[in-house]
C-alpha atoms as a PDB file:
ATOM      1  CA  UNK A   1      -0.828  18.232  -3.788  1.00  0.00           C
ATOM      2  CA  UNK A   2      -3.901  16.393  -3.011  1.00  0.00           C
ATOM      3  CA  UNK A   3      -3.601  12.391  -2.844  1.00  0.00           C
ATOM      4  CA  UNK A   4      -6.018  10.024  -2.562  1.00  0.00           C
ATOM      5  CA  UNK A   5      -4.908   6.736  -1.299  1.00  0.00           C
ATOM      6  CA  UNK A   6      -6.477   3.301  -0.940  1.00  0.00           C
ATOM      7  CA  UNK A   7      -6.427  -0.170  -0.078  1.00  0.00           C
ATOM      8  CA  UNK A   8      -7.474  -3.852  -0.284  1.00  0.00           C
ATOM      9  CA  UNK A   9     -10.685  -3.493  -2.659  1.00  0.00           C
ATOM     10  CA  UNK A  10     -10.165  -7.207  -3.337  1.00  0.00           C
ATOM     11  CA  UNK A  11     -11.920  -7.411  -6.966  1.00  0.00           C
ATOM     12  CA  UNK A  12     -15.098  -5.261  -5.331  1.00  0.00           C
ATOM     13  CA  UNK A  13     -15.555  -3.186  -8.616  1.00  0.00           C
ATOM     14  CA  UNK A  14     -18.084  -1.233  -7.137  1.00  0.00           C
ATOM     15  CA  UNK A  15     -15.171   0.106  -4.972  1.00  0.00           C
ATOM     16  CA  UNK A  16     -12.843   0.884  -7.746  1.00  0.00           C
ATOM     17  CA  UNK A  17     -15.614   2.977  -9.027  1.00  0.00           C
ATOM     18  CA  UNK A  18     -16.352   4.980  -6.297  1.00  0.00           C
ATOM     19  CA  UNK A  19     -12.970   5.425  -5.955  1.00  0.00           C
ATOM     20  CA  UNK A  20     -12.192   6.603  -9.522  1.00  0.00           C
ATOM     21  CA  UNK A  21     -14.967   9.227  -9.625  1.00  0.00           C
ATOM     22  CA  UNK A  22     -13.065  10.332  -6.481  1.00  0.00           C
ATOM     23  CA  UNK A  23      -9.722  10.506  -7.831  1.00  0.00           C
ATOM     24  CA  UNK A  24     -10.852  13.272 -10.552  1.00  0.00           C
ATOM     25  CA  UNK A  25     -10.033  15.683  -8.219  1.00  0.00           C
ATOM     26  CA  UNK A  26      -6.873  14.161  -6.882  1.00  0.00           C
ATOM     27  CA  UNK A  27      -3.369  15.140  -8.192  1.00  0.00           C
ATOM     28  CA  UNK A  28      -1.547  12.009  -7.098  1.00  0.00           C
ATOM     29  CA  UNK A  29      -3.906   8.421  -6.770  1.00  0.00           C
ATOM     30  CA  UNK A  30      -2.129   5.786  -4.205  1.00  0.00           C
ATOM     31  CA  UNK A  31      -3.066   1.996  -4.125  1.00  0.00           C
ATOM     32  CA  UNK A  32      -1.289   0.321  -1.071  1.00  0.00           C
ATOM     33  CA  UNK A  33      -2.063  -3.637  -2.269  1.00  0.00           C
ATOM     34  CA  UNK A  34      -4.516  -6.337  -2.119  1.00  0.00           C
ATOM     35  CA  UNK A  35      -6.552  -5.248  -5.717  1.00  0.00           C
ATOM     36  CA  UNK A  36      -7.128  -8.886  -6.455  1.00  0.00           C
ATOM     37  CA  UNK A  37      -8.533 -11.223  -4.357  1.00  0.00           C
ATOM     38  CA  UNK A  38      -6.280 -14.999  -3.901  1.00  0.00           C
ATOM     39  CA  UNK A  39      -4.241 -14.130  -7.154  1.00  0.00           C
ATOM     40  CA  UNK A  40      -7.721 -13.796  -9.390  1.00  0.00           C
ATOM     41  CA  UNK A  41      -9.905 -10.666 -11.122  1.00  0.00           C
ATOM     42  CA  UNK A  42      -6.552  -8.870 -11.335  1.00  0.00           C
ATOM     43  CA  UNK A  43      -6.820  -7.667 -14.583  1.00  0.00           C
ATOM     44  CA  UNK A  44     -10.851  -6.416 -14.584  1.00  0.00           C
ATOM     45  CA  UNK A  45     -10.006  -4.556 -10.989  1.00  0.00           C
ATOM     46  CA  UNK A  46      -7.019  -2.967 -12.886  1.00  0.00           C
ATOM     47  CA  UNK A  47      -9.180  -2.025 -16.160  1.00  0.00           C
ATOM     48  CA  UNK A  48     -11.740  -0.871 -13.793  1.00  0.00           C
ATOM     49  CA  UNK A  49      -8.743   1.706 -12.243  1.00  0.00           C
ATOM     50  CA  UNK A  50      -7.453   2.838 -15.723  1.00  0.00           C
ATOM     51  CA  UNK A  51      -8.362   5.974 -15.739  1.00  0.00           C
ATOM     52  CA  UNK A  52      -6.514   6.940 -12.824  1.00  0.00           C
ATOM     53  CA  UNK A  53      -2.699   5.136 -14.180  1.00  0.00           C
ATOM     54  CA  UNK A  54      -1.224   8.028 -15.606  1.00  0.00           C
ATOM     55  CA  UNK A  55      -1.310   9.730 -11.827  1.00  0.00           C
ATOM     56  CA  UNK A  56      -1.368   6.293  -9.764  1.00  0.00           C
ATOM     57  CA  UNK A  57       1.648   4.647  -7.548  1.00  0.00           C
ATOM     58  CA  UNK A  58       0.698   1.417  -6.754  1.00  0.00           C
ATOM     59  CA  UNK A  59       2.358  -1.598  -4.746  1.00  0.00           C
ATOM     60  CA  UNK A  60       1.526  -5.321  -4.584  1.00  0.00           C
ATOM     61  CA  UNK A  61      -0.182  -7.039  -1.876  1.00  0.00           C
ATOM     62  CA  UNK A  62      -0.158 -10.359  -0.835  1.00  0.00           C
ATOM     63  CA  UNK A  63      -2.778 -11.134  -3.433  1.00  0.00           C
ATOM     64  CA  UNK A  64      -1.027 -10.243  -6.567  1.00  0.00           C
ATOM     65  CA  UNK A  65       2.521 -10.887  -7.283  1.00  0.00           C
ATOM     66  CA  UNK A  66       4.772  -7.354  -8.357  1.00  0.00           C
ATOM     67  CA  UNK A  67       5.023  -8.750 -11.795  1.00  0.00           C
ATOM     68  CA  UNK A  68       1.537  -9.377 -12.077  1.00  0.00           C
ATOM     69  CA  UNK A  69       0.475  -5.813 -10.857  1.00  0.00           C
ATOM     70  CA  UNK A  70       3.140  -4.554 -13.341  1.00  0.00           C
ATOM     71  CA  UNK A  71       1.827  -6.765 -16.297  1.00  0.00           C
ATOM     72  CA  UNK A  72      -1.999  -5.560 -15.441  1.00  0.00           C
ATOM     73  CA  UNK A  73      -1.425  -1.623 -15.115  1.00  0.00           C
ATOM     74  CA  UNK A  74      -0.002   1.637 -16.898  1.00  0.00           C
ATOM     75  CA  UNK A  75       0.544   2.628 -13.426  1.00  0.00           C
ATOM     76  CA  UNK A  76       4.125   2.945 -10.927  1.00  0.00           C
ATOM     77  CA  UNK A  77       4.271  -0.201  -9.824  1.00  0.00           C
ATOM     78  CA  UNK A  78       6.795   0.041  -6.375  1.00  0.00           C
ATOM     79  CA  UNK A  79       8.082  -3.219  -4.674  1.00  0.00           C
ATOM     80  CA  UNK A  80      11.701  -2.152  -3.113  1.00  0.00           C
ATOM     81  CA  UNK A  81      11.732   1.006  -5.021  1.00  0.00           C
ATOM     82  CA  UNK A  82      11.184   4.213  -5.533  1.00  0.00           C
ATOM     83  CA  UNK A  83      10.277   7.553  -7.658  1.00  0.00           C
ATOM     84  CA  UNK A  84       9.567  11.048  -7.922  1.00  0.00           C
ATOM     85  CA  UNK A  85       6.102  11.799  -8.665  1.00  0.00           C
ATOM     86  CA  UNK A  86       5.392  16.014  -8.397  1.00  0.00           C
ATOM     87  CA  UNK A  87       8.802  16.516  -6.702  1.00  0.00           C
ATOM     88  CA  UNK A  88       7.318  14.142  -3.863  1.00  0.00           C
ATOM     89  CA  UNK A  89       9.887  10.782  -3.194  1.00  0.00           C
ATOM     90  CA  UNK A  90       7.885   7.898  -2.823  1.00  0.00           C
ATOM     91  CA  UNK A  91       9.747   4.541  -1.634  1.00  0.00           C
ATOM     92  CA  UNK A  92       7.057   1.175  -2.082  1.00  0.00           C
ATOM     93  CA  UNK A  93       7.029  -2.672  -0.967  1.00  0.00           C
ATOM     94  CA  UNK A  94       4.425  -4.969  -1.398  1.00  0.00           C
ATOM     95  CA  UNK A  95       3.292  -8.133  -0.245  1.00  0.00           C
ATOM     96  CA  UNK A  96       2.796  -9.979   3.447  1.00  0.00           C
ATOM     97  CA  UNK A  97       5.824  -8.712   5.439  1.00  0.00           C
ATOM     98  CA  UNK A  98       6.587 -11.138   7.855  1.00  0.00           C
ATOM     99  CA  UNK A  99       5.063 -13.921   6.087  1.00  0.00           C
ATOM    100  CA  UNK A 100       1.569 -15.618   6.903  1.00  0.00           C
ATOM    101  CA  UNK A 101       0.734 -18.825   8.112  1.00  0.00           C
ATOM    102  CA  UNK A 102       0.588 -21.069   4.546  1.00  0.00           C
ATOM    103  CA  UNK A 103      -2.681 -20.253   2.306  1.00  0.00           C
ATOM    104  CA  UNK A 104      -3.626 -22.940   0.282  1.00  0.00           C
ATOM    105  CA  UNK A 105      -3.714 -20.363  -2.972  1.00  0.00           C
ATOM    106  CA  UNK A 106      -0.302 -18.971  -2.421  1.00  0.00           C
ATOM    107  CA  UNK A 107      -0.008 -15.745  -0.605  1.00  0.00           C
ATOM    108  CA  UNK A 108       2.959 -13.148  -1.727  1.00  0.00           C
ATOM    109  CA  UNK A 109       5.127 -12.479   1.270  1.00  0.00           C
ATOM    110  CA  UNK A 110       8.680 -11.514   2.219  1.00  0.00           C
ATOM    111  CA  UNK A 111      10.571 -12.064   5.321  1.00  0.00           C
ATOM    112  CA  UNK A 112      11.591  -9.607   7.467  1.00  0.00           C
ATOM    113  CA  UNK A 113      15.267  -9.675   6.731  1.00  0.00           C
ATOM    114  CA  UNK A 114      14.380  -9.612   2.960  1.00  0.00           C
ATOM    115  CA  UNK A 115      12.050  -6.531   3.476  1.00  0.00           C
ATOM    116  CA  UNK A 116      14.246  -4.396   5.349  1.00  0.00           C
ATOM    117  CA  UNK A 117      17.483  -5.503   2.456  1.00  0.00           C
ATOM    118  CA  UNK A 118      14.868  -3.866  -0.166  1.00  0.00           C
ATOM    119  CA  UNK A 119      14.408  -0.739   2.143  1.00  0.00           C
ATOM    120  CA  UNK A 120      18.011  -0.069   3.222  1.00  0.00           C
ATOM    121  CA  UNK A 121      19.270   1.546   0.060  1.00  0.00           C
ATOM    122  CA  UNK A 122      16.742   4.440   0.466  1.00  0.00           C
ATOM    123  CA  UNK A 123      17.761   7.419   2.763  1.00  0.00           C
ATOM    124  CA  UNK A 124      14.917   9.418   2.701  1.00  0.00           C
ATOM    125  CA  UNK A 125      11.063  10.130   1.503  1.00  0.00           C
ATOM    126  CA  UNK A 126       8.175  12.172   1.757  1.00  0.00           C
ATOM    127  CA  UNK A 127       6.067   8.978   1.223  1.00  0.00           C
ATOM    128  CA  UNK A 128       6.182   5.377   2.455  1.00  0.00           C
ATOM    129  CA  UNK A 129       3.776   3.122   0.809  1.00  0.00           C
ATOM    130  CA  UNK A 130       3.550  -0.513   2.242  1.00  0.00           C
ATOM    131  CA  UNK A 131       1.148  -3.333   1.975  1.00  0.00           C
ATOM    132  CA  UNK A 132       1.705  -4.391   5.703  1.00  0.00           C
ATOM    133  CA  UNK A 133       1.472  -1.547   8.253  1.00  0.00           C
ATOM    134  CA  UNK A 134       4.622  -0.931  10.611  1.00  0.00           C
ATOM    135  CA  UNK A 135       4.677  -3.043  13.394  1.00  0.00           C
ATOM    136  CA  UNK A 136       2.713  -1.742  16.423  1.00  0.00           C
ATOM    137  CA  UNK A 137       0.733   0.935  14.603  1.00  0.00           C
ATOM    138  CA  UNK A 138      -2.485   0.449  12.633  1.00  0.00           C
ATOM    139  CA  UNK A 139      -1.818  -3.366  12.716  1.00  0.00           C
ATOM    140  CA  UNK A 140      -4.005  -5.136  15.123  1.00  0.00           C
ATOM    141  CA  UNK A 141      -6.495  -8.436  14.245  1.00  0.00           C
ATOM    142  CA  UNK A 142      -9.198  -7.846  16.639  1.00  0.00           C
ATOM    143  CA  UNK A 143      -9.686 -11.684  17.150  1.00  0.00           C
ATOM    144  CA  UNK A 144      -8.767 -15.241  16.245  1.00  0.00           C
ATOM    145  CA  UNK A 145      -9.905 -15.969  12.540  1.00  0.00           C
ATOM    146  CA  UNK A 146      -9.736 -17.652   9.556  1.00  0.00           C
ATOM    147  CA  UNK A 147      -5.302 -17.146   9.605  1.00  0.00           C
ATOM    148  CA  UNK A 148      -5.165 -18.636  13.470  1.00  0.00           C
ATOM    149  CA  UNK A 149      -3.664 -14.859  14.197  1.00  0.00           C
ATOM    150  CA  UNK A 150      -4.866 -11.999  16.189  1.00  0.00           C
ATOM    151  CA  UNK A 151      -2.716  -9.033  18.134  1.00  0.00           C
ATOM    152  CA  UNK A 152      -0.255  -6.893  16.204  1.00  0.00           C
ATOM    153  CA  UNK A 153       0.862  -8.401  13.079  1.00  0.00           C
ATOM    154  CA  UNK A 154       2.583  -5.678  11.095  1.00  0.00           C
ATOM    155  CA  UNK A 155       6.681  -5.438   9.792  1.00  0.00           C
ATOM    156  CA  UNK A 156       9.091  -4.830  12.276  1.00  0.00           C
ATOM    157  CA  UNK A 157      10.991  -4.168   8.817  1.00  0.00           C
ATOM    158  CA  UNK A 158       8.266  -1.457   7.907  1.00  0.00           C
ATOM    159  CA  UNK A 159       8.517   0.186  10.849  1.00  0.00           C
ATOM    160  CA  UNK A 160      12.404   0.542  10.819  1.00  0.00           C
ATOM    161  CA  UNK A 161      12.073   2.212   7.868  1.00  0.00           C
ATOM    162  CA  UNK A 162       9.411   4.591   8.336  1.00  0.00           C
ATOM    163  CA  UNK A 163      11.552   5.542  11.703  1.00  0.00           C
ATOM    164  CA  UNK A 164      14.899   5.784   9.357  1.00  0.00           C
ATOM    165  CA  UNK A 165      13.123   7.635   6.335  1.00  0.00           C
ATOM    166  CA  UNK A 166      10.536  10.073   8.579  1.00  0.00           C
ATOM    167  CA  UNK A 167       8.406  10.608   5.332  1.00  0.00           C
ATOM    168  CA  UNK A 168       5.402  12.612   6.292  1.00  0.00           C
ATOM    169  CA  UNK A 169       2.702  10.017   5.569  1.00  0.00           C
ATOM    170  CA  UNK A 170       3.191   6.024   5.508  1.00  0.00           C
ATOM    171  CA  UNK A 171       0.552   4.380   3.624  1.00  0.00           C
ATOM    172  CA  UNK A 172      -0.569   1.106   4.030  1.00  0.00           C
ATOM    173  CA  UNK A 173      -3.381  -1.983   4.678  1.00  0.00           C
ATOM    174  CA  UNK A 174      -3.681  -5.830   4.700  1.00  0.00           C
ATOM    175  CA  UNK A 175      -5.060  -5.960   8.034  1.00  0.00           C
ATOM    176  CA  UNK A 176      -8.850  -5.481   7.605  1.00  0.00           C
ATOM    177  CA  UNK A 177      -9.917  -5.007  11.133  1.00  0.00           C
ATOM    178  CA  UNK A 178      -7.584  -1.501  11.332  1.00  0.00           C
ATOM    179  CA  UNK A 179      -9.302  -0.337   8.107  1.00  0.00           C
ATOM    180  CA  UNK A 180      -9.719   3.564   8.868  1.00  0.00           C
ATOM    181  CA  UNK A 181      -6.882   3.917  11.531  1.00  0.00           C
ATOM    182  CA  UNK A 182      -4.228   6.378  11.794  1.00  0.00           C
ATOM    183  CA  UNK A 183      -1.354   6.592  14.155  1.00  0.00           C
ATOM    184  CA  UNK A 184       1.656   8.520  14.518  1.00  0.00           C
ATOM    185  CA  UNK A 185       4.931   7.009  14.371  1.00  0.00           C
ATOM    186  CA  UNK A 186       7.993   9.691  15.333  1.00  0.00           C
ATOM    187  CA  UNK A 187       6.748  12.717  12.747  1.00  0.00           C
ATOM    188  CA  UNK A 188       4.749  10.166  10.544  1.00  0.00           C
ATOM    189  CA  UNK A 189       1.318   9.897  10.173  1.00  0.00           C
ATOM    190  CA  UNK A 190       0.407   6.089   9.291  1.00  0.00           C
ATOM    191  CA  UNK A 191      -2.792   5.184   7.846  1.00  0.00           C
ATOM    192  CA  UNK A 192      -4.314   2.225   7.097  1.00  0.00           C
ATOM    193  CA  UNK A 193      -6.419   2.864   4.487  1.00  0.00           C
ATOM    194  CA  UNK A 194      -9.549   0.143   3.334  1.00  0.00           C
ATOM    195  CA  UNK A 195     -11.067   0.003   0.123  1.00  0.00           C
ATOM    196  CA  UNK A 196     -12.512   3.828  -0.380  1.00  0.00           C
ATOM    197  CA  UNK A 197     -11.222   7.453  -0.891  1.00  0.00           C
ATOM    198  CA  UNK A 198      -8.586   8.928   2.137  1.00  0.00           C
ATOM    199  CA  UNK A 199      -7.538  12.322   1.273  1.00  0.00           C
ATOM    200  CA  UNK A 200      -4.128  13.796   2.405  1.00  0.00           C
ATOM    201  CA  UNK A 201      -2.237  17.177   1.338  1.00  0.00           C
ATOM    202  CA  UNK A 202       1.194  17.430   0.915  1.00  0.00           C
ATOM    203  CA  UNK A 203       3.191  19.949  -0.877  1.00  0.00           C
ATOM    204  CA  UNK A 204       4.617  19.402  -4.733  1.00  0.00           C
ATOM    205  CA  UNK A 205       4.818  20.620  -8.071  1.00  0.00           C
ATOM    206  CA  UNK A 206       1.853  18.725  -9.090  1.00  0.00           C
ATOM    207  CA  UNK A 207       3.964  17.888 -11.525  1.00  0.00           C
ATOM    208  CA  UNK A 208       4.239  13.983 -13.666  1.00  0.00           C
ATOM    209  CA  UNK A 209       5.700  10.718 -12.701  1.00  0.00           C
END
């Protein structure tokens, strides 16, 4: 099965473009977060990423609330859940995991302990797809900026899980500066992905959602 996954475009249209002339040739289209940008231009970045739904898995970011994502797409929406997509398993959370330092327009997080209650039920998949990277990873602000953070800020709670679950790739983005990194984790492969076409291969059916 051929995927293409991607990240963060953050309303860029031009982006979603690119990456839906990509995604003709993919079997299985994966969107780890962050299409809006502070909660606004949900719905034209989603319209502009139509024509990939019927083969997309998507989760929310810290800029878009799960019910808005769902409410804006005809794709799989994840956020604690999961589904079987071309005989792959796919388990998905969204938003900030831990939390960020207060926003002034509202940014969707979870708390550690609330992330890892949404991930326990699961006991195994051949993807992981997370907003926030596993902690220690792909996860690192190269300096001081606009959130007063820097260093490793991924999910201790995302990382438990991807240890727990061994799926063969773990998906994810949020932190810009690690755009284009990969890292193993145990058997995993984790990539953070950015705002353009990744390819992976994995076997399936190619079958539907």
């Amino acid at each position: 099965m051929k995927i293409l996954a991607f990240s963060d475009v953050h309303c860029d249209l031009a982006a979603c473009r690119r990456i839906v002339a990509a995604g003709a040739q993919a079997d299985l289209v994966i969107g780890a977060g962050d299409f809006a940008r502070a909660h606004r231009g949900l719905d034209e970045t989603m319209a502009a990423l139509a024509p990939l739904a019927d083969r997309a898995v998507y989760v929310p970011g810290n800029n878009e609330t799960a019910q808005a994502l769902r409410a804006s797409t005809g794709a799989a929406v994840l956020h604690g859940e999961a589904i079987t997509f071309g005989g792959l398993r796919i388990v998905g959370i969204g938003a900030a995991v831990p939390p960020l330092p207060p926003l002034p327009w509202g940014s969707f997080d979870l708390e550690e302990e609330a992330a890892a209650a949404m991930l326990a039920p699961f006991d195994r998949a051949d993807i992981l797809i997370s907003h926030s990277p596993p902690r220690d990873t792909v996860d690192r602000l190269a300096a001081e900026g606009l959130l007063g953070m820097h260093g490793a800020i991924g999910s201790q709670a995302v990382r438990a899980a991807a240890l727990r679950l061994r799926p063969a790739f773990a998906f994810c983005g949020h932190v810009h500066d690690s755009w284009g990194k990969r890292a193993l984790l145990g058997d995993t492969l984790v990539a953070n992905l950015g705002p353009r076409a990744n390819w992976f291969e994995l076997g399936g059916d190619n079958g539907g959602n």
